[in-house]
PDB file of N, CA and C in Angstrom:
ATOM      1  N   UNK A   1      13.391  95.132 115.411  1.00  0.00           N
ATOM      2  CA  UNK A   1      13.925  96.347 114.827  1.00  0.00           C
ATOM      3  C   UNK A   1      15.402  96.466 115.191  1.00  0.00           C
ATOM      4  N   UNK A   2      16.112  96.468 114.467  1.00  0.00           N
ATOM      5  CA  UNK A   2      17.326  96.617 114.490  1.00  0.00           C
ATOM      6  C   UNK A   2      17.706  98.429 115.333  1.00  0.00           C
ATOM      7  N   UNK A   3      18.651  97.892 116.232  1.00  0.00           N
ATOM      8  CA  UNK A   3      19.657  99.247 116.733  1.00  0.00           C
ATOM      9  C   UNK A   3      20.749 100.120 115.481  1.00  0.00           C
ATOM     10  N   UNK A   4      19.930 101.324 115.865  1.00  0.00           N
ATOM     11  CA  UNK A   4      21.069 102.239 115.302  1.00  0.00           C
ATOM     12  C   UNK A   4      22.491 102.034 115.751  1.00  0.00           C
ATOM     13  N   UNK A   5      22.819 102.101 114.533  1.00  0.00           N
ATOM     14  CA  UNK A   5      25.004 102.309 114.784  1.00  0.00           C
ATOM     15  C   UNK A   5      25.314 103.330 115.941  1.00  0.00           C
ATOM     16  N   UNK A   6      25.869 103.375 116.853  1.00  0.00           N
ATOM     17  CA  UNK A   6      26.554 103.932 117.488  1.00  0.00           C
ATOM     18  C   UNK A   6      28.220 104.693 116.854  1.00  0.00           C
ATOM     19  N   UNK A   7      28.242 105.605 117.505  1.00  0.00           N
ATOM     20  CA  UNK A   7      29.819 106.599 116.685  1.00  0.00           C
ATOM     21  C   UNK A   7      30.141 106.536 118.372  1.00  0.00           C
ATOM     22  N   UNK A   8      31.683 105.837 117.998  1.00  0.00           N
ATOM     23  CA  UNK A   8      32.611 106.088 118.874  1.00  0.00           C
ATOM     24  C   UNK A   8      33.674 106.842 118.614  1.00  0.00           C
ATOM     25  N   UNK A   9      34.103 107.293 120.134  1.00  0.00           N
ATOM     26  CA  UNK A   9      35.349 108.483 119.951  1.00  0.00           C
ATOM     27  C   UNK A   9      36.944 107.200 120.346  1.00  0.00           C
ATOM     28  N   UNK A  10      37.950 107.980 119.594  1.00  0.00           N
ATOM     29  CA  UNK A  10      39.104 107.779 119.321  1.00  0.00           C
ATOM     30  C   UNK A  10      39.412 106.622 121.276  1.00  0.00           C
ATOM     31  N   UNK A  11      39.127 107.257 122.245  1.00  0.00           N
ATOM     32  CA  UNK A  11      39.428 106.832 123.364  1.00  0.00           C
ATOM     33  C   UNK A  11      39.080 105.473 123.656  1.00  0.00           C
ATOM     34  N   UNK A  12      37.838 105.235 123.226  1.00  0.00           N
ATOM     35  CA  UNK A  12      36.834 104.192 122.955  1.00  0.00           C
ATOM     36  C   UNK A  12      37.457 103.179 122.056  1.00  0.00           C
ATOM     37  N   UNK A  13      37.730 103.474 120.807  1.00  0.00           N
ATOM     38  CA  UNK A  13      38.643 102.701 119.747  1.00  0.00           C
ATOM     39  C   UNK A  13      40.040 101.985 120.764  1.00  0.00           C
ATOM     40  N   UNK A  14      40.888 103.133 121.486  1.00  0.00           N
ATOM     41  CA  UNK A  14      42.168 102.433 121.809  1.00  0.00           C
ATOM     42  C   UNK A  14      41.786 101.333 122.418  1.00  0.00           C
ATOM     43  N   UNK A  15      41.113 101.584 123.694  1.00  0.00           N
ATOM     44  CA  UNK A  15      40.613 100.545 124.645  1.00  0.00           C
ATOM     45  C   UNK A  15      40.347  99.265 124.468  1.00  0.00           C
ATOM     46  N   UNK A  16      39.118  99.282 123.296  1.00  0.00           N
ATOM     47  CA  UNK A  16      38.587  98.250 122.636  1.00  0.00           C
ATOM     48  C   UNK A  16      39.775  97.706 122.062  1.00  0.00           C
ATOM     49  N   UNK A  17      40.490  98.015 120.659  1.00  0.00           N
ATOM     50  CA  UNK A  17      41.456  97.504 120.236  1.00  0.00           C
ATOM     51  C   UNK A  17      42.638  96.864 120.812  1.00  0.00           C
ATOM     52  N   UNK A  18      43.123  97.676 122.011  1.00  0.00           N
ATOM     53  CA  UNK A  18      44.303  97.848 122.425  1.00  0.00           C
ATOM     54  C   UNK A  18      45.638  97.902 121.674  1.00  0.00           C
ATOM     55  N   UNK A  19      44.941  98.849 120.560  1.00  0.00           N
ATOM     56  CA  UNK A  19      46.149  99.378 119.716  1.00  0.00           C
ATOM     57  C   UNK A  19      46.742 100.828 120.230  1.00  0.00           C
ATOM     58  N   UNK A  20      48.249 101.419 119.786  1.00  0.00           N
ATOM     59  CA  UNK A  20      47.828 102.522 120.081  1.00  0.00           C
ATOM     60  C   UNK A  20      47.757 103.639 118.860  1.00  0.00           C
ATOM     61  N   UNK A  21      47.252 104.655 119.494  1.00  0.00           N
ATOM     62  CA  UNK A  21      47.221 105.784 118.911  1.00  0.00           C
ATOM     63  C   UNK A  21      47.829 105.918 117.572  1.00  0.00           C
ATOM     64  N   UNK A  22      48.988 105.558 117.352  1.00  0.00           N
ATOM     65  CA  UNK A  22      49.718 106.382 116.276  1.00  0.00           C
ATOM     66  C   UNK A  22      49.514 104.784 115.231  1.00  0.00           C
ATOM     67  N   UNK A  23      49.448 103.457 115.593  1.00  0.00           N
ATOM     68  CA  UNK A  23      48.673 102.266 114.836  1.00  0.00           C
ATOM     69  C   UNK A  23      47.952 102.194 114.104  1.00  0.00           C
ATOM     70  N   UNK A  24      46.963 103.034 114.828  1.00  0.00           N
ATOM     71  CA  UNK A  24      45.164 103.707 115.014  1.00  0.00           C
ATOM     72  C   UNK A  24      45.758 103.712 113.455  1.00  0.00           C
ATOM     73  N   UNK A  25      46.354 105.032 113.422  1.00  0.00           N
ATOM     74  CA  UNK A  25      46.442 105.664 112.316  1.00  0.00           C
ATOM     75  C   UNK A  25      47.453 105.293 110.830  1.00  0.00           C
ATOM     76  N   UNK A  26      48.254 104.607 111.432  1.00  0.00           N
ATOM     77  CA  UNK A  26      49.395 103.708 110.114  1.00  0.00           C
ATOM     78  C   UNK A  26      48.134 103.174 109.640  1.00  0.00           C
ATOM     79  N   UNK A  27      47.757 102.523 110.627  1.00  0.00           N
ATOM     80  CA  UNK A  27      46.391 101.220 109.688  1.00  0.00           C
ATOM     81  C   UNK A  27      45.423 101.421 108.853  1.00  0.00           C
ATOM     82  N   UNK A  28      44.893 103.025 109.428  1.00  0.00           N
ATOM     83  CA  UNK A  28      44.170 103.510 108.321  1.00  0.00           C
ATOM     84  C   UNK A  28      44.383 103.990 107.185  1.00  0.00           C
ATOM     85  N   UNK A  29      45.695 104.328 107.153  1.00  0.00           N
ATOM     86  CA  UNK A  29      46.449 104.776 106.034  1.00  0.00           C
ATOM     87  C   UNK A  29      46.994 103.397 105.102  1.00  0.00           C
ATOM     88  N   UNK A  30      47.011 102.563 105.696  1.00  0.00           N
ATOM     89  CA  UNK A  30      47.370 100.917 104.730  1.00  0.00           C
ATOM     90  C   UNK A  30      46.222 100.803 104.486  1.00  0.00           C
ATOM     91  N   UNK A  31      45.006 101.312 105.460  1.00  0.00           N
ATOM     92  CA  UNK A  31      43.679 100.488 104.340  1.00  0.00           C
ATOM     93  C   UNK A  31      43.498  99.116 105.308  1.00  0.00           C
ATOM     94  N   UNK A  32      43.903  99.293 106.111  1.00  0.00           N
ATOM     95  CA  UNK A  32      43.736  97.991 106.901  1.00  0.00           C
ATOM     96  C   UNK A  32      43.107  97.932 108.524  1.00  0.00           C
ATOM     97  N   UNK A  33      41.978  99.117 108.347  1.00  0.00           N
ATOM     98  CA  UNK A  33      41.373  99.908 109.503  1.00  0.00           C
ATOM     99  C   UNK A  33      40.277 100.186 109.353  1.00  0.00           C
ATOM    100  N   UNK A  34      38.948 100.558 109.936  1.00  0.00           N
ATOM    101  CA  UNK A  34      37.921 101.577 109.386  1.00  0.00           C
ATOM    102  C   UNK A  34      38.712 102.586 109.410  1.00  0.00           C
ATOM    103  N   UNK A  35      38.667 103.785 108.324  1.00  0.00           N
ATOM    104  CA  UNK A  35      38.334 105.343 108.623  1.00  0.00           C
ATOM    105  C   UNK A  35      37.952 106.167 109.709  1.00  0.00           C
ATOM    106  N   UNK A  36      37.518 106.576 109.885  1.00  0.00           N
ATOM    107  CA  UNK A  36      37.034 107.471 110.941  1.00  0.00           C
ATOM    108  C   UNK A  36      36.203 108.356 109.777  1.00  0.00           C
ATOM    109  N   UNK A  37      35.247 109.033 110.790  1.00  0.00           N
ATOM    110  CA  UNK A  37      34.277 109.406 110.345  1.00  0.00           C
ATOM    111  C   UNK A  37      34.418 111.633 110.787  1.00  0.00           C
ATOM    112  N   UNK A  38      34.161 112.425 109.926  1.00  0.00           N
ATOM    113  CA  UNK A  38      34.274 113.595 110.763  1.00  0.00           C
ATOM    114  C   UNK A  38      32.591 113.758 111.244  1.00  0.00           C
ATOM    115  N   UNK A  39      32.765 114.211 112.570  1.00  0.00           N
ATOM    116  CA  UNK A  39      31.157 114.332 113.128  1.00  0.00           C
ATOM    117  C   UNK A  39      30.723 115.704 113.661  1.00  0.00           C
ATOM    118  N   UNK A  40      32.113 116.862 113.258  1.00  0.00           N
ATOM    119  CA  UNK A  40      31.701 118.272 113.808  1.00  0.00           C
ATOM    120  C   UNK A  40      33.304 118.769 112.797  1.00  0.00           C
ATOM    121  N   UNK A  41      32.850 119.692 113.162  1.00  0.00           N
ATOM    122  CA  UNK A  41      34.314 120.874 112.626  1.00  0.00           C
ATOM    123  C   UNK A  41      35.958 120.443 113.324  1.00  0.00           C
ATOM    124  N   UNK A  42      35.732 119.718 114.887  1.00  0.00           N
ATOM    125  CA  UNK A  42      36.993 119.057 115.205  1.00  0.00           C
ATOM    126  C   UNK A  42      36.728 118.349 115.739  1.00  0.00           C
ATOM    127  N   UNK A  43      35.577 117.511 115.377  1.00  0.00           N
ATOM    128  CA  UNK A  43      35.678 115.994 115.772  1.00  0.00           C
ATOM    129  C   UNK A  43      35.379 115.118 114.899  1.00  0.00           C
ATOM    130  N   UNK A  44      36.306 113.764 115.447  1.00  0.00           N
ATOM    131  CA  UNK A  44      36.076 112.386 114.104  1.00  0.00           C
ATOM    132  C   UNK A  44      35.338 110.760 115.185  1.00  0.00           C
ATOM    133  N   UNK A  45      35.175 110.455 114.882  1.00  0.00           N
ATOM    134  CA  UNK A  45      34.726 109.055 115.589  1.00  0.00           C
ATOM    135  C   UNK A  45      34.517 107.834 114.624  1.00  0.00           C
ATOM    136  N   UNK A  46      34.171 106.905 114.958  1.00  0.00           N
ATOM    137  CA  UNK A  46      34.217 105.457 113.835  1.00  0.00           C
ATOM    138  C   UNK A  46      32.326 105.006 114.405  1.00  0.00           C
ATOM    139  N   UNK A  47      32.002 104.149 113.291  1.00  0.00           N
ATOM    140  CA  UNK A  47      30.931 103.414 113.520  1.00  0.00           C
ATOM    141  C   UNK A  47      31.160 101.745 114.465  1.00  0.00           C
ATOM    142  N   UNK A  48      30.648 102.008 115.016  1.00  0.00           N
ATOM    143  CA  UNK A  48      30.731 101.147 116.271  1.00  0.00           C
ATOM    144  C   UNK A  48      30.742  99.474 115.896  1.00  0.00           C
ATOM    145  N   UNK A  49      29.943  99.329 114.751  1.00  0.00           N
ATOM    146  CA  UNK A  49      29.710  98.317 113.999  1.00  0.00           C
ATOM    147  C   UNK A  49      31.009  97.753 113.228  1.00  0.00           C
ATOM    148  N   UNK A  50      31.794  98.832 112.547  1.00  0.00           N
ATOM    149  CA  UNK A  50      32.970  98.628 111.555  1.00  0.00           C
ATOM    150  C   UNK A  50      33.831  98.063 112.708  1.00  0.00           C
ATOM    151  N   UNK A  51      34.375  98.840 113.654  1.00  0.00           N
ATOM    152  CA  UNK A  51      35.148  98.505 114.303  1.00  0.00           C
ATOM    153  C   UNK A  51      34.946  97.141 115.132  1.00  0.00           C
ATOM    154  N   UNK A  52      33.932  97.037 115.439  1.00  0.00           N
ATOM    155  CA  UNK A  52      33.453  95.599 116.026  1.00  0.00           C
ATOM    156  C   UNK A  52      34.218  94.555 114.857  1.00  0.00           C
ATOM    157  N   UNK A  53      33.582  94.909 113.739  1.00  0.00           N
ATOM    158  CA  UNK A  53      33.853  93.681 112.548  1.00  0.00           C
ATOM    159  C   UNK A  53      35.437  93.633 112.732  1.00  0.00           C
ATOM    160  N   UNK A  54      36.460  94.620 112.442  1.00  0.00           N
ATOM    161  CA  UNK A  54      37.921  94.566 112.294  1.00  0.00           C
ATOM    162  C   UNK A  54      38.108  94.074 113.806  1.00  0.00           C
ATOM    163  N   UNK A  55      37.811  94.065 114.851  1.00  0.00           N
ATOM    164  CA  UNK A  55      37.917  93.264 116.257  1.00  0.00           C
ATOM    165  C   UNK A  55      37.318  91.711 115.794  1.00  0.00           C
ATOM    166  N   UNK A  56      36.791  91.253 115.732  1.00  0.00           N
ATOM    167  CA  UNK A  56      36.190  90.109 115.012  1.00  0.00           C
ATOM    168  C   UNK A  56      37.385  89.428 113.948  1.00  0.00           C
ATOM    169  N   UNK A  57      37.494  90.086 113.242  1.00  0.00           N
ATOM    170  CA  UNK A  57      38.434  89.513 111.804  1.00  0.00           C
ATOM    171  C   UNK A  57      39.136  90.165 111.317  1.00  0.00           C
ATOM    172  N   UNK A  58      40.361  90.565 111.775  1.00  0.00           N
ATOM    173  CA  UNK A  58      41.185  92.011 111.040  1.00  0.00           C
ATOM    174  C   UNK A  58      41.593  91.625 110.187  1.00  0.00           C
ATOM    175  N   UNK A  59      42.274  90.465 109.595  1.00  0.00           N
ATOM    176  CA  UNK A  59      42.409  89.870 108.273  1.00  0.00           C
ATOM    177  C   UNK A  59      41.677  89.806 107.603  1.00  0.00           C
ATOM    178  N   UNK A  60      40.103  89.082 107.508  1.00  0.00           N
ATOM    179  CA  UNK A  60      39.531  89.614 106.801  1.00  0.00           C
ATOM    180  C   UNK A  60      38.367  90.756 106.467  1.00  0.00           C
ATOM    181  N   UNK A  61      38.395  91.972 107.673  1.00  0.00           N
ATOM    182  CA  UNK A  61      38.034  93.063 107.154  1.00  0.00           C
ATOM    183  C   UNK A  61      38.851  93.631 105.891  1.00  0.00           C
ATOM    184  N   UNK A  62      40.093  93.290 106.367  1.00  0.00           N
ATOM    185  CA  UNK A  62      41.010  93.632 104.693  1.00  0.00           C
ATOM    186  C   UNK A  62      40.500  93.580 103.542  1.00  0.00           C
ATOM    187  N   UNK A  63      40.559  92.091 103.552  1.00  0.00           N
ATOM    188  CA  UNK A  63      40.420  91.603 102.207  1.00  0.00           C
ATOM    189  C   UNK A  63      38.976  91.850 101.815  1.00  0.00           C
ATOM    190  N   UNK A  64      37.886  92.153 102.547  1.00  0.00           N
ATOM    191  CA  UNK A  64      36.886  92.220 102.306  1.00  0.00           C
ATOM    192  C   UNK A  64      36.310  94.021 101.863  1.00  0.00           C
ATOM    193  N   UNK A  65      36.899  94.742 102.394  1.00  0.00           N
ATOM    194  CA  UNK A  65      36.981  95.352 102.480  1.00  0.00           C
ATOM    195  C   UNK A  65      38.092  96.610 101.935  1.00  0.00           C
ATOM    196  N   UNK A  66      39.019  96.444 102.020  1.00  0.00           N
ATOM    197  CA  UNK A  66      40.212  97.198 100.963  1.00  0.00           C
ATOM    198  C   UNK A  66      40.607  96.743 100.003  1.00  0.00           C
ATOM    199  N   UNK A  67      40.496  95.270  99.396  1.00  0.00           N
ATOM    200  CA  UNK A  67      39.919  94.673  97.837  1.00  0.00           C
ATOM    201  C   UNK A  67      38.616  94.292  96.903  1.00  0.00           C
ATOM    202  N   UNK A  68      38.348  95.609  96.978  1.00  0.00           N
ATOM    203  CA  UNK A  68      36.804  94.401  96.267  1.00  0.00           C
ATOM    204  C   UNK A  68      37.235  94.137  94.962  1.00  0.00           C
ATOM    205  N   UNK A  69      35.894  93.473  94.532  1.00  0.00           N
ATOM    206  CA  UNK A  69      35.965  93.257  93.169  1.00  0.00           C
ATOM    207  C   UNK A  69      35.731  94.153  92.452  1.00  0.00           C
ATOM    208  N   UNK A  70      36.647  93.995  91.084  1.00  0.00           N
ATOM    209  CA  UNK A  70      36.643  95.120  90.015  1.00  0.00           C
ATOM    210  C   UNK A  70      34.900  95.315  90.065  1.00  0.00           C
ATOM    211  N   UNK A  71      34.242  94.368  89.890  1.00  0.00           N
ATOM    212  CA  UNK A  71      32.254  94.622  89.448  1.00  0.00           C
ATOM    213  C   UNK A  71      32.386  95.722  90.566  1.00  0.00           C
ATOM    214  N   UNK A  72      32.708  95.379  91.641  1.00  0.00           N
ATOM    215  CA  UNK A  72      31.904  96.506  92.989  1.00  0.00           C
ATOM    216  C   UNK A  72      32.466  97.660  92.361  1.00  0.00           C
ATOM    217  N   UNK A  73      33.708  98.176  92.178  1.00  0.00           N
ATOM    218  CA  UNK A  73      34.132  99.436  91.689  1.00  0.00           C
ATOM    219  C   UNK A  73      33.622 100.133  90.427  1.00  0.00           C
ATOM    220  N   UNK A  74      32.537  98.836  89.507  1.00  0.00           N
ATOM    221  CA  UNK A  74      32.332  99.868  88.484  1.00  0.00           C
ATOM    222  C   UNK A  74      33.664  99.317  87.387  1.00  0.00           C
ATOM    223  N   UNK A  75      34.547  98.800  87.719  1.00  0.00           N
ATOM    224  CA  UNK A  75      35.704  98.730  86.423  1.00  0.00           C
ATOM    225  C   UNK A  75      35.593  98.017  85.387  1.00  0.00           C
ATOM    226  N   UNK A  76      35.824  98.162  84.495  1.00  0.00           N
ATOM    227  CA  UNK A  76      35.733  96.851  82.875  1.00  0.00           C
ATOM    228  C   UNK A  76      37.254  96.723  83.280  1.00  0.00           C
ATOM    229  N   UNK A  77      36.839  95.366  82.839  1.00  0.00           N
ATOM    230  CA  UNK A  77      38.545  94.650  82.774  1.00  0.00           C
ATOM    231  C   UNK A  77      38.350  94.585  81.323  1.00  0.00           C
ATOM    232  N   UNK A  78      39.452  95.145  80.554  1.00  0.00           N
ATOM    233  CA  UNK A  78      39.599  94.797  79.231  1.00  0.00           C
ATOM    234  C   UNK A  78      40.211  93.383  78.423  1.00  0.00           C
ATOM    235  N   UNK A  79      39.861  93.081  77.481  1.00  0.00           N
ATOM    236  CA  UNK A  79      40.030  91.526  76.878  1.00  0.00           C
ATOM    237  C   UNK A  79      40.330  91.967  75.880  1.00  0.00           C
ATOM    238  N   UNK A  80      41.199  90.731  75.286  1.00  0.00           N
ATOM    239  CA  UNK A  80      41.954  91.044  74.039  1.00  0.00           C
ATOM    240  C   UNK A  80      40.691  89.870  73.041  1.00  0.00           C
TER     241      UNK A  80
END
């Protein structure tokens, strides 16, 4: 049986990464990060799993991840 995902807090993220803080956040804004997740009215945390993967392969969490394919989005590519 597989383990539930774990939600980590922001403190947890730096450590692991050893990015900082304000990185944290450029990166998520390029799309080149997990998100963060909101888990109360003023709190956010990440899935323990995502962030593992972008520790693993930050290049290609990218590409895997902030490009999919037009099919995954649902898009028609139009043809002449």
């Amino acid at each position: 049986m597989r383990e539930p995902d774990r939600i980590i807090r922001l403190k947890t993220v730096l450590a692991r990464t050893g990015l900082s803080r304000s990185t944290i956040y450029r990166k998520i804004a390029e799309g080149t990060f997990p998100a963060q997740l909101k888990i109360s009215s003023n709190g956010t945390g990440w899935h323990e799993s995502e962030v593992s993967r972008w520790i693993a392969d930050p290049i290609g969490w990218r590409t895997k991840d902030r490009f999919p394919s037009s099919q995954d989005q649902g898009l028609k590519i139009r043809t002449k």
